[in-house]
Protein backbone atom coordinates (compact mmCIF):
# COMPACT_ATOMS: atom_id res chain seq x y z
CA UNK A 1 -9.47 30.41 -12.39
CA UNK A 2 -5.65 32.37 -12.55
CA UNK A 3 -2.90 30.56 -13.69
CA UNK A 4 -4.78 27.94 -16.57
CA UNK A 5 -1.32 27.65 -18.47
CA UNK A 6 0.87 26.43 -16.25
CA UNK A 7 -1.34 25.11 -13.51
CA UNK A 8 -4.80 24.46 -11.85
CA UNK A 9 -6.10 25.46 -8.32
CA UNK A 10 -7.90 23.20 -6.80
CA UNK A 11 -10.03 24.21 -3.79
CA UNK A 12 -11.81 21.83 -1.08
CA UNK A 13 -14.66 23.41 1.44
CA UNK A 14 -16.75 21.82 3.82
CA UNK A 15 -20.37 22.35 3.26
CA UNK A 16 -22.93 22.19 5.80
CA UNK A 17 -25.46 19.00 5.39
CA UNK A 18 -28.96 20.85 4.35
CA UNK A 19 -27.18 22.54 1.85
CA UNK A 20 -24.92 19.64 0.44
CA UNK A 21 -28.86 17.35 0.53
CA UNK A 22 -30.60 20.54 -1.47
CA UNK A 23 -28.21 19.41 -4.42
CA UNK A 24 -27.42 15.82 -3.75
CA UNK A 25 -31.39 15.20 -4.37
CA UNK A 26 -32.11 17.57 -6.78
CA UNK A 27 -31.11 17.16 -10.89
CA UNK A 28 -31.54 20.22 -12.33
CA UNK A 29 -29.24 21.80 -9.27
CA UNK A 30 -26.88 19.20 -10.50
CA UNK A 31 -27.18 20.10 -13.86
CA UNK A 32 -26.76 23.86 -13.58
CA UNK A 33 -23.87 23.73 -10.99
CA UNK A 34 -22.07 21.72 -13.52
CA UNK A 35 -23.25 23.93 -17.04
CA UNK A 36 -22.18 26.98 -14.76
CA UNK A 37 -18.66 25.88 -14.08
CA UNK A 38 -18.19 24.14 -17.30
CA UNK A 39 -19.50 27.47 -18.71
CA UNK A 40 -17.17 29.95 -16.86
CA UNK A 41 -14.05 27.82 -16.76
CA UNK A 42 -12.50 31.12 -18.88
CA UNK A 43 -14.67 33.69 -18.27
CA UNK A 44 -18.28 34.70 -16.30
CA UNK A 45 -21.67 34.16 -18.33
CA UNK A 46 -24.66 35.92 -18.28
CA UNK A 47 -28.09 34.32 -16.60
CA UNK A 48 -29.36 34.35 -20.21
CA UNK A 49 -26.83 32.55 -21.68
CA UNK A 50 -26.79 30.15 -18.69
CA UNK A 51 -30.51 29.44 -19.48
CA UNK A 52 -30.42 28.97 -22.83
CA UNK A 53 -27.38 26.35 -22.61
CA UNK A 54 -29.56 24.28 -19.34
CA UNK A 55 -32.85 25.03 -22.06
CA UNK A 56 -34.64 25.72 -18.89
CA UNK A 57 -36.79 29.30 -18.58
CA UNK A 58 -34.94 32.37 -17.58
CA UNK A 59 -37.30 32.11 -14.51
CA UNK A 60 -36.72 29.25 -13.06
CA UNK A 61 -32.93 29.46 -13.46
CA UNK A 62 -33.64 32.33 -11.18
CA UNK A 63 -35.46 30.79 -8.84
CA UNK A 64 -32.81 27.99 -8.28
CA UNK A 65 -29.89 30.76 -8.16
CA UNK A 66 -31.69 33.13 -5.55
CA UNK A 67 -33.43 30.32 -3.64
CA UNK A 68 -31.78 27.16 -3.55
CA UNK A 69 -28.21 27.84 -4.67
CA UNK A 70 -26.47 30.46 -2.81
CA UNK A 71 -22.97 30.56 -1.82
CA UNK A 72 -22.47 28.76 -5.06
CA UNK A 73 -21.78 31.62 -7.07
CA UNK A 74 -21.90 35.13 -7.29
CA UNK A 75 -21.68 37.85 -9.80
CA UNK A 76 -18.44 38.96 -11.49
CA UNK A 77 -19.57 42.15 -13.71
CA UNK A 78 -22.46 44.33 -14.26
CA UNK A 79 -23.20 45.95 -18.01
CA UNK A 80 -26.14 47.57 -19.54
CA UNK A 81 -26.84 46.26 -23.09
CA UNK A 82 -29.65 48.10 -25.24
CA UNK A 83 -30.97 49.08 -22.43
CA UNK A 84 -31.60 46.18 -20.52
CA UNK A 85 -29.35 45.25 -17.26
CA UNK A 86 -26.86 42.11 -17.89
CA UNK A 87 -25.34 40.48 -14.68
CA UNK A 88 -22.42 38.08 -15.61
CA UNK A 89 -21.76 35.13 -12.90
CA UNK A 90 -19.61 32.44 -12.24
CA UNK A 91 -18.94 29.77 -9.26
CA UNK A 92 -18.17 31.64 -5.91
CA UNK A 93 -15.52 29.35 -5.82
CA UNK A 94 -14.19 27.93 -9.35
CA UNK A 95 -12.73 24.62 -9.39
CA UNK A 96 -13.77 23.97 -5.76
CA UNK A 97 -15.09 20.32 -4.48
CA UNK A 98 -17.36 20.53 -1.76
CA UNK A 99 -17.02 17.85 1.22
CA UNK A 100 -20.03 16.60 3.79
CA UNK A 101 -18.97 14.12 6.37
CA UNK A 102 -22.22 12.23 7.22
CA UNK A 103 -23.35 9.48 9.26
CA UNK A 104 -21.19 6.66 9.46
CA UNK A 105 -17.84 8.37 8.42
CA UNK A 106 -19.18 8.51 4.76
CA UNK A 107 -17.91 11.27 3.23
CA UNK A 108 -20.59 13.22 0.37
CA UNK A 109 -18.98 15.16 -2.75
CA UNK A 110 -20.64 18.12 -4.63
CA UNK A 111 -17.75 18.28 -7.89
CA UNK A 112 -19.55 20.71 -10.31
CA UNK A 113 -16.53 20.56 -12.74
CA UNK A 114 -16.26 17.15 -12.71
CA UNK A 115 -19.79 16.65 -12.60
CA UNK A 116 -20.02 14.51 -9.68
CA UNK A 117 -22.55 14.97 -6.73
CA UNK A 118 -22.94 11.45 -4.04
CA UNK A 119 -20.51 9.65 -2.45
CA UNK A 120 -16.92 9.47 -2.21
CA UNK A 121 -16.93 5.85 -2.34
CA UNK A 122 -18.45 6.20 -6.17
CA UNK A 123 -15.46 7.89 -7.55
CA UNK A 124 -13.95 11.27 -7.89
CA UNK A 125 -12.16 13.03 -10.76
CA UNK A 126 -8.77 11.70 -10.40
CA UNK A 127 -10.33 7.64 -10.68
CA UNK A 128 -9.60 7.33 -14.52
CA UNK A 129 -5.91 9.03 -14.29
CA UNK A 130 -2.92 6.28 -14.67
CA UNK A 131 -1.46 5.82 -11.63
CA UNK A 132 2.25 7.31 -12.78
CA UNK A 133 0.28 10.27 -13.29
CA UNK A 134 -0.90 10.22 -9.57
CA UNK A 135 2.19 9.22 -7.95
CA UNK A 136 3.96 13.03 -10.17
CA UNK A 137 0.39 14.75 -8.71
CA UNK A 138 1.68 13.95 -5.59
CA UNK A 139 5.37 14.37 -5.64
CA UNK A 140 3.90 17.71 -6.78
CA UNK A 141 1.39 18.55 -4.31
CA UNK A 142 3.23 17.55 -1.22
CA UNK A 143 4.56 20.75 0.20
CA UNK A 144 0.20 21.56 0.29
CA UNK A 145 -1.41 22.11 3.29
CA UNK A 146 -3.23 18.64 2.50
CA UNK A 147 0.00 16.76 3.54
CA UNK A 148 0.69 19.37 6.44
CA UNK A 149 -0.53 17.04 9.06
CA UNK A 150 0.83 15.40 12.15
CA UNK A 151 1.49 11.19 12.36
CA UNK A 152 -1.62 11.00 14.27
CA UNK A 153 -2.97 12.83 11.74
CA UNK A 154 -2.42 11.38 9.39
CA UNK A 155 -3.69 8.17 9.96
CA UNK A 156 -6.87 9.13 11.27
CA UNK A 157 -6.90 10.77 7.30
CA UNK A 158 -6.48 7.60 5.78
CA UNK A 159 -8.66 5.34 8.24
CA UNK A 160 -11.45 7.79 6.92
CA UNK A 161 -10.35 7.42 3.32
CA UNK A 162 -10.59 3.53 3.74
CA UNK A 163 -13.68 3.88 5.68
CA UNK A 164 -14.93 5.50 2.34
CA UNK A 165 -13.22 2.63 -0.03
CA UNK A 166 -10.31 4.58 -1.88
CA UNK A 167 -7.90 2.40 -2.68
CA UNK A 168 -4.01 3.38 -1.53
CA UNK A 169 -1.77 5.09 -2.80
CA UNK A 170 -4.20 8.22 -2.26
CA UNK A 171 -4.83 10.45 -4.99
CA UNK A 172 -4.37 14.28 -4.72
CA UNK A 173 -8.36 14.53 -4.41
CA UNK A 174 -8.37 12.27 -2.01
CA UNK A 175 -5.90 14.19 -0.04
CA UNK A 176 -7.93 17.29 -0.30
CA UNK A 177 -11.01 15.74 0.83
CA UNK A 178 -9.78 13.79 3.93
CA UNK A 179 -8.18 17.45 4.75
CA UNK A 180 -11.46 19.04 4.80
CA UNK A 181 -13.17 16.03 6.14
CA UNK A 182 -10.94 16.14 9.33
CA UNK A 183 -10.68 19.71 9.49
CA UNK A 184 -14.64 20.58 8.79
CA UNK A 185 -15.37 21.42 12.79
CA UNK A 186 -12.41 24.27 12.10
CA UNK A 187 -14.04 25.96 9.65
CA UNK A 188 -10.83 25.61 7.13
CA UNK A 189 -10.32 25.45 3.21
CA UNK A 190 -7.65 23.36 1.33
CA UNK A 191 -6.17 23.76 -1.86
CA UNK A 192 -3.98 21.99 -4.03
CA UNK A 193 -1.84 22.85 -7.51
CA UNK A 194 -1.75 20.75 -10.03
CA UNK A 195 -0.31 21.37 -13.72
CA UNK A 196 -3.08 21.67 -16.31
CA UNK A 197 -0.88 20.51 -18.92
CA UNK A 198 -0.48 17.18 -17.34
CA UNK A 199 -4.16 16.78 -15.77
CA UNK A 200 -5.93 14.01 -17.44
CA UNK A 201 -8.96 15.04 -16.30
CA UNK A 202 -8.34 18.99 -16.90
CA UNK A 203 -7.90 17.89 -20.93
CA UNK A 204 -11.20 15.97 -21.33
CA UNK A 205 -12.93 18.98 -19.78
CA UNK A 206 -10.74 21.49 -22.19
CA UNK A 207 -11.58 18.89 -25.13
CA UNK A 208 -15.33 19.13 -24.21
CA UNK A 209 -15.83 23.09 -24.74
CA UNK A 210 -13.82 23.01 -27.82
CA UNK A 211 -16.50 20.44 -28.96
CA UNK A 212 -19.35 22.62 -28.19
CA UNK A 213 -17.65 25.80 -29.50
């Protein structure tokens, strides 16, 4: 991720249904998604290293990687160490939230970071920030292409976001994912900015790895 001191990227993507259910249904996809971009939040890791923090077999984390979990990442650097050919990887995409619209309007999350995988109506990362935090997010945020919609629009965005129980005002993460939601047929990203510094959520995940280095 560029930019960590003064802010944070945050991308949105649509992802296609078989591949959002491979993870939705599956733990130890869960689980490595979110050790991988916990892991690589400043820097690629190798497969190794990955396996030994999931204490899962060197095997099977390449059999989940190659198999069941492309597009989620990809390799960063190459280096040979005594011999023996290191790959480093990290997320495709870091920081990115992944969006399936399913039957029924609901709307599906895959959140690696924030280690959230189900439905929007359970939560997202920004749920525990205080709401004078949300309302500078989104004085901050609104020149994004999440709040470059038309009036029409715009309330088709947030008669999905109701249809999926967020409560108003919207939060910047909501924004993002009613973007991609109503945008998915297009094929089109989203991304927001937010400032690290300030990001409730970006300082319990910054508190976590200093508690496991």
């Amino acid at each position: 991720m560029q930019g960590l001191a003064s802010g944070c990227s945050i991308q949105g993507r649509y992802i296609e249904p078989g591949d959002c259910l491979k993870v939705l249904d599956h733990p130890l996809r869960k689980k490595i998604l979110y050790n991988l971009a916990l892991e690589t939040l400043d820097g690629p890791i190798t497969k190794k290293e990955l396996a030994r923090v999931l204490d899962i077999s060197y095997t099977e984390l390449i059999y989940q990687l190659n198999k069941q979990l492309k597009g989620f990442w990809e390799v960063k650097d190459e280096q040979k160490k005594r011999g023996a050919h290191e790959e480093f990887i990290a997320p495709q995409a870091p920081n990115t939230i992944y969006v399936m619209l399913g039957e029924g309007a609901a709307i599906y999350l895959i959140d690696p970071l924030a280690n959230i995988f189900g439905r929007m109506s359970d939560g997202t990362r920004c749920d525990e920030c205080p709401r004078e935090q949300i309302a500078k997010c989104l004085q901050r945020t609104k020149t994004d292409k999440c709040f470059d919609f038309t009036p029409e629009e715009i309330k088709k965005q947030e008669r999905l976001l109701e249809a999926n129980r967020r409560p108003y005002p919207f939060t910047p993460i909501d924004r993002i994912i009613g973007c991609i939601a109503l945008r998915s047929l297009t094929g089109e990203g989203c991304a927001i900015k937010v400032c690290e510094t300030e990001c409730n959520f970006m300082k319990k995940v910054r508190a976590k790895i200093q508690r496991k280095s």
